[in-house]
Protein backbone atom coordinates (compact mmCIF):
# COMPACT_ATOMS: atom_id res chain seq x y z
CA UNK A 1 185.73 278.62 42.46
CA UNK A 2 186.77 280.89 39.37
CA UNK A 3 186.24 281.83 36.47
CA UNK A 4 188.01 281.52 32.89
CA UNK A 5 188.31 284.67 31.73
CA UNK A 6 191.93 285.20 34.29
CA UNK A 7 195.33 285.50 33.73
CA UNK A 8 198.44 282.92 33.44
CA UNK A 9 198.73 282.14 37.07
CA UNK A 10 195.23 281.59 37.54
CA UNK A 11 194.54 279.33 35.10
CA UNK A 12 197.40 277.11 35.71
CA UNK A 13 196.10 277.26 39.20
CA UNK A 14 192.96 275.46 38.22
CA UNK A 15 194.65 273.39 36.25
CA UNK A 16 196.62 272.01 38.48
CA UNK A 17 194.83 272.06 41.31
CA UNK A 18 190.78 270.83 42.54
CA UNK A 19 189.10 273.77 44.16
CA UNK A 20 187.36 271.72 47.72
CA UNK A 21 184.60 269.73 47.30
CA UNK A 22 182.61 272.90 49.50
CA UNK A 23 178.84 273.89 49.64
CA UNK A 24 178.42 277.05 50.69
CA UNK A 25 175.25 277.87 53.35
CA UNK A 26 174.82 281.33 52.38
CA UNK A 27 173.83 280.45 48.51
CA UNK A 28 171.22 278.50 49.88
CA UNK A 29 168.15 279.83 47.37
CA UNK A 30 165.65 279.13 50.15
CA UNK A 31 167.54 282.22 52.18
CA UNK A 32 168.10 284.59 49.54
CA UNK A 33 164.81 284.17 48.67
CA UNK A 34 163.68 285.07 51.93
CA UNK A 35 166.37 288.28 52.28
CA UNK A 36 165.80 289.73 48.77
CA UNK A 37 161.88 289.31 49.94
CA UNK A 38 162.12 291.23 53.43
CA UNK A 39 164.37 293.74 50.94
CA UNK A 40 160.99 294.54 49.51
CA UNK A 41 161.71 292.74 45.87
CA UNK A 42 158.65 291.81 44.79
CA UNK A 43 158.00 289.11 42.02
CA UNK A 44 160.93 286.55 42.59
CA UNK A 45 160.28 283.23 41.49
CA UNK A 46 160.46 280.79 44.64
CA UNK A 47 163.03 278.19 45.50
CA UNK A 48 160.83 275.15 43.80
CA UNK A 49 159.86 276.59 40.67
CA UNK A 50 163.13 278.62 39.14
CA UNK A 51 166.09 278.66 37.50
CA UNK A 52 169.64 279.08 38.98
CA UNK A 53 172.87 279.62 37.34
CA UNK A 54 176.15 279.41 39.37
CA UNK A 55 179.41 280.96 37.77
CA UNK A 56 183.01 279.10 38.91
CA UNK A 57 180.40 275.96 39.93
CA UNK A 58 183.96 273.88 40.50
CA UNK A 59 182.55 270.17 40.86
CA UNK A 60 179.22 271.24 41.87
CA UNK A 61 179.01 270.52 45.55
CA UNK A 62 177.49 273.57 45.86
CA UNK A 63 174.60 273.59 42.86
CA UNK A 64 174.07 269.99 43.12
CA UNK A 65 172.86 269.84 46.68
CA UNK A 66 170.02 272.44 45.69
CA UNK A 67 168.79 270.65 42.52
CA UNK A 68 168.38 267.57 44.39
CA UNK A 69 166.28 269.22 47.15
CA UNK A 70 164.35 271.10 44.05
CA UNK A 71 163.58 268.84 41.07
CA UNK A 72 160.82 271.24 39.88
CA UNK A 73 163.65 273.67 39.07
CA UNK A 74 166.17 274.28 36.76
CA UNK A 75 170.16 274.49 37.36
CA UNK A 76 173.18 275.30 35.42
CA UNK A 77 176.47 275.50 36.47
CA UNK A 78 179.46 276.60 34.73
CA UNK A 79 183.05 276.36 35.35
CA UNK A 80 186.52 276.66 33.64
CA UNK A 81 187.86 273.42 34.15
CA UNK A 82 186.57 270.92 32.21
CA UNK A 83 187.54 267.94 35.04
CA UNK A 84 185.79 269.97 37.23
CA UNK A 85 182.73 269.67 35.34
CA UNK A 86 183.10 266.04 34.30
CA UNK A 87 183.21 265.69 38.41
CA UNK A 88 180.33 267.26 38.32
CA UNK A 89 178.39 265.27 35.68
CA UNK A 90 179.16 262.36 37.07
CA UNK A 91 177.87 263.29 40.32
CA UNK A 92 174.61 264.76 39.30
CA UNK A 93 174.43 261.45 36.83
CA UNK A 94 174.71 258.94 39.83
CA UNK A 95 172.08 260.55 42.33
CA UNK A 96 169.90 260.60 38.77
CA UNK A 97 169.22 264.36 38.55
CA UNK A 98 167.89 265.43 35.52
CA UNK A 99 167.49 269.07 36.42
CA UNK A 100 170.60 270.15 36.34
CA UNK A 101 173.43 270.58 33.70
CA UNK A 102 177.08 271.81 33.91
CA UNK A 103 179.27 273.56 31.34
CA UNK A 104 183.09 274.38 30.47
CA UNK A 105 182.87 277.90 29.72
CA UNK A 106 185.19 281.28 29.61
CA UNK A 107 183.36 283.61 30.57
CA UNK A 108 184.62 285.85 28.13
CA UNK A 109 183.20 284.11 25.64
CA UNK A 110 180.34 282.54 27.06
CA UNK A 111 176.92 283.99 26.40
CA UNK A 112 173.85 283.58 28.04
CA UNK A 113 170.59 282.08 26.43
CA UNK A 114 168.13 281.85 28.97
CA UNK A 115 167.36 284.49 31.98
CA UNK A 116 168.05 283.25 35.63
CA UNK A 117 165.44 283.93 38.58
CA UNK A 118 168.37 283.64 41.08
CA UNK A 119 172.69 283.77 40.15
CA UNK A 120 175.16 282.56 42.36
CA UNK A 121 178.75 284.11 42.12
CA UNK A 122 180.71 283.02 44.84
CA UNK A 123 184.70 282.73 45.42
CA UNK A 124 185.00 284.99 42.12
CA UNK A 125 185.63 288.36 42.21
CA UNK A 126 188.36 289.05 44.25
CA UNK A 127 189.90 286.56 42.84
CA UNK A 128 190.28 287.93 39.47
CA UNK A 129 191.78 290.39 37.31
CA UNK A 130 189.52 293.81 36.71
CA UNK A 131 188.70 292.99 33.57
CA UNK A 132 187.09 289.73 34.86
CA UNK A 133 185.33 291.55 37.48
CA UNK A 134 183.75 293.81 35.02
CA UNK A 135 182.66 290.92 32.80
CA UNK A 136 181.04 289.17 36.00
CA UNK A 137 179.38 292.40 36.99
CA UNK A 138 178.26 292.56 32.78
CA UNK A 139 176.89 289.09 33.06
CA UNK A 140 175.07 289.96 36.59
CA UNK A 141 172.62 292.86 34.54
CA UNK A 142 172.25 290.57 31.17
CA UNK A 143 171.21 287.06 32.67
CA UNK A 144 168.76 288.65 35.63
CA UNK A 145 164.69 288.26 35.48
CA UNK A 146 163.11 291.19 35.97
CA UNK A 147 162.65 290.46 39.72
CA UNK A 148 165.72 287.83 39.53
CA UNK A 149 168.30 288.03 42.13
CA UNK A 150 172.26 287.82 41.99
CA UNK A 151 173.79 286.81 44.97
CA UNK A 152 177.70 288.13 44.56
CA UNK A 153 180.84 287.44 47.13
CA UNK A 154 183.87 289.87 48.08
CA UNK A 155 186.10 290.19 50.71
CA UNK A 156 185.84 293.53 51.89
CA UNK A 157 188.07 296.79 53.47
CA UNK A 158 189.09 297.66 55.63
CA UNK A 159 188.41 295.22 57.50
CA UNK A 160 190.63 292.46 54.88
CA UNK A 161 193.56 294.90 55.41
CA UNK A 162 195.42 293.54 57.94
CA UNK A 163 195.06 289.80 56.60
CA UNK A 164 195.88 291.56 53.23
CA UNK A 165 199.16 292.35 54.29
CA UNK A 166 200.26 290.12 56.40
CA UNK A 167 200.24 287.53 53.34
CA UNK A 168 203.53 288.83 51.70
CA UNK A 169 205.04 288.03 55.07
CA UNK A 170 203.84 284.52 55.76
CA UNK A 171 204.92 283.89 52.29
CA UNK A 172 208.40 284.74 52.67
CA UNK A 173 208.68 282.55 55.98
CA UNK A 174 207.18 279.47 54.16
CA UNK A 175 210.10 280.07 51.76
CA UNK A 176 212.97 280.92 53.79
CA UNK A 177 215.05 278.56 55.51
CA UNK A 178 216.28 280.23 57.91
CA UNK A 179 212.33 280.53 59.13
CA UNK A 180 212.21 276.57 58.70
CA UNK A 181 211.39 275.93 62.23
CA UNK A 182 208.10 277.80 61.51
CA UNK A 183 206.95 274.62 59.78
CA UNK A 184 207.99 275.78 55.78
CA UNK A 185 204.26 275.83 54.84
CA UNK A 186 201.63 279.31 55.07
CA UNK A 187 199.18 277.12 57.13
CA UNK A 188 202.27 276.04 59.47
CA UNK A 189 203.92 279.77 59.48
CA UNK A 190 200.50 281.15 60.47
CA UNK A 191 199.73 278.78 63.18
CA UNK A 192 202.99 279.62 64.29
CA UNK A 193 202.52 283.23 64.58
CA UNK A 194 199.36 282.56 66.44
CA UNK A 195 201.31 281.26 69.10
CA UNK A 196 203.60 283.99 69.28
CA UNK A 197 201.24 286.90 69.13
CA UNK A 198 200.16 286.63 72.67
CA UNK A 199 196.76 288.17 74.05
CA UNK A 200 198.19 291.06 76.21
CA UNK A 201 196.98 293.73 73.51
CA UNK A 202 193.45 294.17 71.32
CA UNK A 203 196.18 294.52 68.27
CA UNK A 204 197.87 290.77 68.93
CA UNK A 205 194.69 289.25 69.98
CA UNK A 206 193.08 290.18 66.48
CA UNK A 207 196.49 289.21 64.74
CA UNK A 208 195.73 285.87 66.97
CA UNK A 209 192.37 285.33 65.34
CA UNK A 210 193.60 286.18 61.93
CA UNK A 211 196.78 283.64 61.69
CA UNK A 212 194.80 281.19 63.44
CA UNK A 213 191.83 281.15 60.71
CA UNK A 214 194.53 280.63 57.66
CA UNK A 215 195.72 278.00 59.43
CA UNK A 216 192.50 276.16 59.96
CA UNK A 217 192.20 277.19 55.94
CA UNK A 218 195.15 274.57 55.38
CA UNK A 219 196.73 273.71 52.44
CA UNK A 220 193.21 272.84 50.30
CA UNK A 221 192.03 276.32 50.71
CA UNK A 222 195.12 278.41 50.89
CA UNK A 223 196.07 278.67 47.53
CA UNK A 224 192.46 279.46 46.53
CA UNK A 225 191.41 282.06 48.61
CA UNK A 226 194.28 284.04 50.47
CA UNK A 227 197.58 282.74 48.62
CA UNK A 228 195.71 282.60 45.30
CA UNK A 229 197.41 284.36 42.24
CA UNK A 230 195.02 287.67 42.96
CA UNK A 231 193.13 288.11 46.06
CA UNK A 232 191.89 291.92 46.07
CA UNK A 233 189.06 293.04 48.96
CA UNK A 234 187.28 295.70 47.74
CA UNK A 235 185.43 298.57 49.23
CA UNK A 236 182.08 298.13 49.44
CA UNK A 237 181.54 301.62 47.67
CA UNK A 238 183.44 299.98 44.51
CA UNK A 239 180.87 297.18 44.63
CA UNK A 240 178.07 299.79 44.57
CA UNK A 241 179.35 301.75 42.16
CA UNK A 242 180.04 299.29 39.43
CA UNK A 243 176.44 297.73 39.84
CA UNK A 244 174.79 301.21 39.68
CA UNK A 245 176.97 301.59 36.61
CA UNK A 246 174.88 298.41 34.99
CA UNK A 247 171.78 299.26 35.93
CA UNK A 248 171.76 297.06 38.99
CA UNK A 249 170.20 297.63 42.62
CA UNK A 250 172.00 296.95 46.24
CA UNK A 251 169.11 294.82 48.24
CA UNK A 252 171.15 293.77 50.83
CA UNK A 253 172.84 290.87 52.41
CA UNK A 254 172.48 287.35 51.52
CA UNK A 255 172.22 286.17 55.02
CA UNK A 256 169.53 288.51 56.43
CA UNK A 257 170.86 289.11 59.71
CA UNK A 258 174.45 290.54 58.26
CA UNK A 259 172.52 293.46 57.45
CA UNK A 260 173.01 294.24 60.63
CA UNK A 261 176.67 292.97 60.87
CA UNK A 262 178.38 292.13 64.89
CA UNK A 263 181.07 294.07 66.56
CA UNK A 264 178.82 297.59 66.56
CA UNK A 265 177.79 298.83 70.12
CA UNK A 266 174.00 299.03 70.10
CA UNK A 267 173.79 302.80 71.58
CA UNK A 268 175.43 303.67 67.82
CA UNK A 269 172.39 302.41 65.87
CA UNK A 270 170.09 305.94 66.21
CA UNK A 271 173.05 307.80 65.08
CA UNK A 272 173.89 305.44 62.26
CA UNK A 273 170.23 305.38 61.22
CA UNK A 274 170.44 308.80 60.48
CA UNK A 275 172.67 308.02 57.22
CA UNK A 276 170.09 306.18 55.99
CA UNK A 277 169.63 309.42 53.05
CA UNK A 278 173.29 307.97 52.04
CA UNK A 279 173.07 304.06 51.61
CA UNK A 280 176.51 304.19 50.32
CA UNK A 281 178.39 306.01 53.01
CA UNK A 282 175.81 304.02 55.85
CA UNK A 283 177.07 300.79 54.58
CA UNK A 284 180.73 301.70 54.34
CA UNK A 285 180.74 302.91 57.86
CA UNK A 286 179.24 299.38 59.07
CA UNK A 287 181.89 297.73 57.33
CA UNK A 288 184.49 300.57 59.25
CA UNK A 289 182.69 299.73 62.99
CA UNK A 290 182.33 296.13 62.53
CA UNK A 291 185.68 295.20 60.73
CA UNK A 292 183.98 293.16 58.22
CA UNK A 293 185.76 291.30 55.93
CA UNK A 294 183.41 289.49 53.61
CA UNK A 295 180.23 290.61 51.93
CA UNK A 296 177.72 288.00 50.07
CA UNK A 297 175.53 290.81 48.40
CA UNK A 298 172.36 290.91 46.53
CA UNK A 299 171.69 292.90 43.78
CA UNK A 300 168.76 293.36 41.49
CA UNK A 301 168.10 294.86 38.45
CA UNK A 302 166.78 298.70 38.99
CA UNK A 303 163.78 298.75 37.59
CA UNK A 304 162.38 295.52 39.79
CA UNK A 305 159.14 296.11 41.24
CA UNK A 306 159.70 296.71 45.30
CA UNK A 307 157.40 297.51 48.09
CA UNK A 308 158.43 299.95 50.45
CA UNK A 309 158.41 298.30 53.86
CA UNK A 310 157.95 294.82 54.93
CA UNK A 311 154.85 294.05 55.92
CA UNK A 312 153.05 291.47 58.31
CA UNK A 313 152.21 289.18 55.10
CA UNK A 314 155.02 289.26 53.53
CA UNK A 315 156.96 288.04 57.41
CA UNK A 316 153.86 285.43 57.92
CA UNK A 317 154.73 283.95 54.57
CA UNK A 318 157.85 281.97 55.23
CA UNK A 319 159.01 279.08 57.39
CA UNK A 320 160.54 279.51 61.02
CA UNK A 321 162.67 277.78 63.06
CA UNK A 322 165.30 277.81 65.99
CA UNK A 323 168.36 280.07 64.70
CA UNK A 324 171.79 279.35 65.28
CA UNK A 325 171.55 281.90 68.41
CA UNK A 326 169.78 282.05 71.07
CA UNK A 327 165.60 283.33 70.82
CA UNK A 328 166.23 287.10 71.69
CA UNK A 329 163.85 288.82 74.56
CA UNK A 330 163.44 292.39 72.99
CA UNK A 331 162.23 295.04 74.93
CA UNK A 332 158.43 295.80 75.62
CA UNK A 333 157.87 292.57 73.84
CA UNK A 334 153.69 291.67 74.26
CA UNK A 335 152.85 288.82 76.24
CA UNK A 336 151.78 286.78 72.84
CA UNK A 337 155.30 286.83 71.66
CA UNK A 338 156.81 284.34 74.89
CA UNK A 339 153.96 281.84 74.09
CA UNK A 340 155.14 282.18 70.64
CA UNK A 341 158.83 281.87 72.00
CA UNK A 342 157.85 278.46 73.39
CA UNK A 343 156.30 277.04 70.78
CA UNK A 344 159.56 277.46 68.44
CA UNK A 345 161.73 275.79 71.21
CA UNK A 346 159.32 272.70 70.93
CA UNK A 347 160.93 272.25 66.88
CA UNK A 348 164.06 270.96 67.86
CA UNK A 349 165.49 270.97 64.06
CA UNK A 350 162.40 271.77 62.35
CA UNK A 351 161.31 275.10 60.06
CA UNK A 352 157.61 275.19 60.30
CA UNK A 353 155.61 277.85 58.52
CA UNK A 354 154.88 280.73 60.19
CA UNK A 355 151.10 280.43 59.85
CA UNK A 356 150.99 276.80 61.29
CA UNK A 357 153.18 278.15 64.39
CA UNK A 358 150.54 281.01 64.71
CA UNK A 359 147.53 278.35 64.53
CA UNK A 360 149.93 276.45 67.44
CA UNK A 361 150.06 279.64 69.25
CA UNK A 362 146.56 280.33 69.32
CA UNK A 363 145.96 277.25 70.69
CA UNK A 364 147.74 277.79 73.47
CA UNK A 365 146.11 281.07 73.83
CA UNK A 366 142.45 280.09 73.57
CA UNK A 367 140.03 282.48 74.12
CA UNK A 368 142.74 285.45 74.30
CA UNK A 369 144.14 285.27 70.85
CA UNK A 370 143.03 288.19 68.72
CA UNK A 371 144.16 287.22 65.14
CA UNK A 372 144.69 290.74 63.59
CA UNK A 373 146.84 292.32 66.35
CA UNK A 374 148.23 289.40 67.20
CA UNK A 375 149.59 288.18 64.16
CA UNK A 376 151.01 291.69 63.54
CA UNK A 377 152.78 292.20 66.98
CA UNK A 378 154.69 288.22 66.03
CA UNK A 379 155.23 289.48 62.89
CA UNK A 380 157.50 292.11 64.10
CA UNK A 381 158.96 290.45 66.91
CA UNK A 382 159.83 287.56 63.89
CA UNK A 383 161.25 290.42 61.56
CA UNK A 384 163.67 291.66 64.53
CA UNK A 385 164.54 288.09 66.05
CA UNK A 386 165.66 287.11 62.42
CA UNK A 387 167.74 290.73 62.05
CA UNK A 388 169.42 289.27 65.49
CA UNK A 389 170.26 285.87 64.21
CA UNK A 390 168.39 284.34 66.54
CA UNK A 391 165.68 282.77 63.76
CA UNK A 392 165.75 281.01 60.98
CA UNK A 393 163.78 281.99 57.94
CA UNK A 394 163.19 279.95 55.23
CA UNK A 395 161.08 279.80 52.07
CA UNK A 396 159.70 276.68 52.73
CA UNK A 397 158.94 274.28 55.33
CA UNK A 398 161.97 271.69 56.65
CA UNK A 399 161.64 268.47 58.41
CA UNK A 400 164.19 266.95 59.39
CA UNK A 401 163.41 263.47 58.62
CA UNK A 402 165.17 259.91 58.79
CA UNK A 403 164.92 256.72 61.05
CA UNK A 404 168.36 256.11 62.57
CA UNK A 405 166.48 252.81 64.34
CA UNK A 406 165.85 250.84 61.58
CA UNK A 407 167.75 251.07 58.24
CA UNK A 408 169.81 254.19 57.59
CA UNK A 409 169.29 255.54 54.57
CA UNK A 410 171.42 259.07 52.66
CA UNK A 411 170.48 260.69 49.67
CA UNK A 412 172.03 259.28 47.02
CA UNK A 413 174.06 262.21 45.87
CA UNK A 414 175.83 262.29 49.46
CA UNK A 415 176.32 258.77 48.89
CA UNK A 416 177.87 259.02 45.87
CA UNK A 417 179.78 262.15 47.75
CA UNK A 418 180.71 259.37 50.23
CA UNK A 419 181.89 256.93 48.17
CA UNK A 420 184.11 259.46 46.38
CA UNK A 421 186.03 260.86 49.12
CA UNK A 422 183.93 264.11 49.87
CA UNK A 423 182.27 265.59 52.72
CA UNK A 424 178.24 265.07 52.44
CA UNK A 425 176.60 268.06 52.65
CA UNK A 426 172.91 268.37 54.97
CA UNK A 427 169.52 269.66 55.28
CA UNK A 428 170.40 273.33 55.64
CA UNK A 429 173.12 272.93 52.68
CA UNK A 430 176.42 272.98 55.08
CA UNK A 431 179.55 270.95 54.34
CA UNK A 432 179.82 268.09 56.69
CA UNK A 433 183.46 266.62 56.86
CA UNK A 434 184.25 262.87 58.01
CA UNK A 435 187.21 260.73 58.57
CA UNK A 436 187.35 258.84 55.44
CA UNK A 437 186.45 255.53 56.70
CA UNK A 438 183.36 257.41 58.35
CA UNK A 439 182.60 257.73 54.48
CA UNK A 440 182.56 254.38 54.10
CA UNK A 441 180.32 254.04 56.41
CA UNK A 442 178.12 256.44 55.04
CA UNK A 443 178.35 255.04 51.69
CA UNK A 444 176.78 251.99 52.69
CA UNK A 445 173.87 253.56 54.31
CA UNK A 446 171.35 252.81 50.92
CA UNK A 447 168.68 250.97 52.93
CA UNK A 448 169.36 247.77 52.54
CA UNK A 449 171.56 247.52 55.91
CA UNK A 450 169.66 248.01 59.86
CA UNK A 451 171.22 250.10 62.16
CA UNK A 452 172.35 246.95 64.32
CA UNK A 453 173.98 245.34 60.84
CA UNK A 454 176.13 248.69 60.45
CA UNK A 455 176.59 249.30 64.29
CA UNK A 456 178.46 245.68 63.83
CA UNK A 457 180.65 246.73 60.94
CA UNK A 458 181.88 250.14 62.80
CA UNK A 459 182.39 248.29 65.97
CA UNK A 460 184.70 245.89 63.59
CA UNK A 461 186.33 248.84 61.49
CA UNK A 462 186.15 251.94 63.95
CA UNK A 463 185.94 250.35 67.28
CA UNK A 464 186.40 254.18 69.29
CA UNK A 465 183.18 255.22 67.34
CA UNK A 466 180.45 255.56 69.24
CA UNK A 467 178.35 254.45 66.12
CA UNK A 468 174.51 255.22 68.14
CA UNK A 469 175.57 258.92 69.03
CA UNK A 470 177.14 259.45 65.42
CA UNK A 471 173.86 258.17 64.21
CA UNK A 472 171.95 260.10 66.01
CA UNK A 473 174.20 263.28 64.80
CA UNK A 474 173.04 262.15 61.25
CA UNK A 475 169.85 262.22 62.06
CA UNK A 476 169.71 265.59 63.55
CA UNK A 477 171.57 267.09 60.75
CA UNK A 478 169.43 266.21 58.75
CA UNK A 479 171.72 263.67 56.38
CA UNK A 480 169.14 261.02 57.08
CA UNK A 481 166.29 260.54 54.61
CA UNK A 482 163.43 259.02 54.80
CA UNK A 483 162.06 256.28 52.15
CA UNK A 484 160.99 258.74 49.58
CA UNK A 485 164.24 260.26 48.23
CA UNK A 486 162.15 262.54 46.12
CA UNK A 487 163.01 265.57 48.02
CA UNK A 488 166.88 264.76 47.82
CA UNK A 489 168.63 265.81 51.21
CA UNK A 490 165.57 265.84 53.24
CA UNK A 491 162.17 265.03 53.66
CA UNK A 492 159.48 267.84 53.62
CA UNK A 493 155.95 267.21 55.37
């Protein structure tokens, strides 16, 4: 994604080239509704009643996704290339959204009419000159509610330092022949030097993990993201000082649990805690412990109304399900909290809201549940299981809906997705990728086919598919709707 206010190189970059056809999970406006609440912003318009403006929107397989699943809100995206956006158009024209719109705009010159409740920068501003970043950052303090929400991506130092440099070098390997046995492309040079680095040492092993993720990048990513015309990380003390500069107020991470980012040995928290007086220097020594490389921030605008701590309503408010991890045991736990534990295991895919899981709870409970400590000891236990990234938090309920018995049925933007070429995107807004006659597949799925009719045209077409068990997977991912489409992706009880 980019914007148009850039120099030579990356213009004719977009020009030339598509940016992927990509949502991205950690834009999702259910979450950073949810983070920039727990933050303590008060005020923020929810996910189904809003408005959402995404700079460097590309084709819109980000934005589009989220209008569908919200038609009580409204969506702009904007973009640079105008094929980009007529991708775009077309898209939101065939799945018959009428909440959304998408613009060719330089940024430079664009200016904004309407406020946004939540903005969306992502892919941007490393990749742009300083005089772009500073017009991004501009745009960030003049297009915010008052209790609006802008959620901003970076790659990050030091932790991007090593990747940083080792760019220059995979570069000249692509491009010398003498290194043609390397494979002559950055994704082939890199997968090379994976295999070469060894894991006798922490230093190769990292360089390991490092060439082999730009080589899973490939050549549709590459030239976007670490091979694009500028790629700068930044410190995250830059970031924080150009949005205090505006006006503009750190909340956190986008994705609440990278607050509280991996790789830091849990014995250092009570001394890190004690930097909490310097936000700025406490932040830039997580980055330094964790080797971080990317930040998705939130910032808001200084003056939005905030509440001090999270509190027990504010956690009971929102939907919870099964994280990506597994449910954490925390120490001294109360005995409520592993009734509670079992209950979430029994959603499978689901995000219920909290106060239906504590009603579910207290049924199991009977006589012994006491609703005022009770509720506050889950709450807690909630609060720090979603820190861990072992629960999912959402704004709003998700059921994951969709018969894959009878006749399968796909939203009809993924099926206009499908019959384009591009990966479909599911319930919790992540980029699903299939072989391209898979799409086809998919692409038929309108409801007017039965499972057994399509099962017959795989086994024809795709005969090592094992059609059931992919159907299944569709089901569980939540690409599967149910007869009324009117929630787009998925189907909300």
């Amino acid at each position: 994604m980019h914007n148009g206010v850039v120099n030579d190189p990356v213009r004719q970059l977009y020009s030339e080239r598509r940016y992927p056809a990509l949502s991205h999970p950690v834009t999702d406006i259910s979450g950073l509704a949810v983070s920039a609440r727990l933050a303590g912003l008060q005020g923020l318009a929810m996910p189904s009643a809003c408005r959402v403006l995404e700079f460097g929107c590309a084709s819109g397989h980000n934005l589009l996704p989220l209008a569908a699943r919200y038609p009580g809100s409204e969506f702009t995206g904007l973009d640079y290339s105008d094929t980009a956006i007529h991708a775009a158009r077309q898209a939101a024209s065939a799945a018959g959204l009428e909440n959304i719109r998408f613009e060719v705009a330089d940024l430079e010159h664009w200016r904004p009419s309407d406020p946004c409740d939540y903005l969306i920068a992502h892919g941007i501003l490393s990749w742009v000159p300083d005089p772009v970043k500073a017009r991004v950052m501009d745009l960030c303090s003049q297009v915010l509610t008052d209790s609006g929400v802008a959620c901003i991506s970076y790659n990050t130092l030091p932790g991007w330092s090593l990747r940083r440099d080792l760019v220059p070098l995979i570069r000249a390997l692509a491009g010398n022949p003498v290194a043609a046995a390397l494979g002559g492309s950055p994704a082939a040079v890199a997968a090379a030097l994976a295999g070469m680095a060894g894991a006798a040492t922490p230093h190769s092993q990292y360089l390991k993990s490092i060439c082999n993720d730009i080589a899973r990048k490939g050549p549709a990513v590459l030239p976007f993201d670490e091979f694009a015309p500028v790629s700068e990380p930044l410190y995250f003390a830059h970031f924080a000082t150009w949005a205090a500069d505006r006006a503009l107020h750190y909340l956190g991470e986008a994705c609440f649990r990278d607050d509280l980012p991996e790789g830091i040995d849990v014995d250092a928290w009570p001394q890190l805690t004690k930097l909490a007086e310097d936000p700025l220097l406490l932040q830039q020594m997580l980055d330094l412990l964790s080797g971080r490389t990317h930040r998705n921030s939130l910032l808001c605008r200084e003056e939005a109304p905030f509440e001090e701590r999270t509190t027990t309503g504010v956690v009971l408010h929102f939907a919870a399900g099964r994280g990506a991890g597994e449910l954490p045991v925390l120490a001294g736990e109360p005995a409520v909290v592993k009734v509670f534990r079992k209950v979430l295991l029994e959603l499978e895919g689901d995000c219920v809201p909290v106060p239906d899981l504590l009603e579910r709870t207290a049924d199991r409970l009977g006589g012994g549940w006491e609703p005022t400590r009770h509720a506050r000891e889950l709450a807690g236990w909630i609060f720090q299981a979603a820190r861990l990234g072992g629960l999912e938090l959402r704004s709003e309920a998700l059921h994951i809906g969709g018969d894959p018995d009878g006749k399968p049925r796909i939203s009809a933007l993924n099926r206009h997705f499908a019959a384009n070429g591009q990966p479909v995107v599911d319930a919790r807004h992540v980029t699903c990728h299939f072989p391209a006659g898979h799409s086809r597949l998919l692409a038929a799925m309108d409801g007017s086919h039965s499972a057994r009719e399509l099962a017959a045209r795989a086994a024809k077409e795709f005969p090592e598919l094992d059609f059931a068990g992919w159907l299944q997977h569709l089901a569980g991912r939540g690409i599967l709707v149910n007869e009324d489409e009117s929630a787009g992706l998925f189907i909300s009880d």
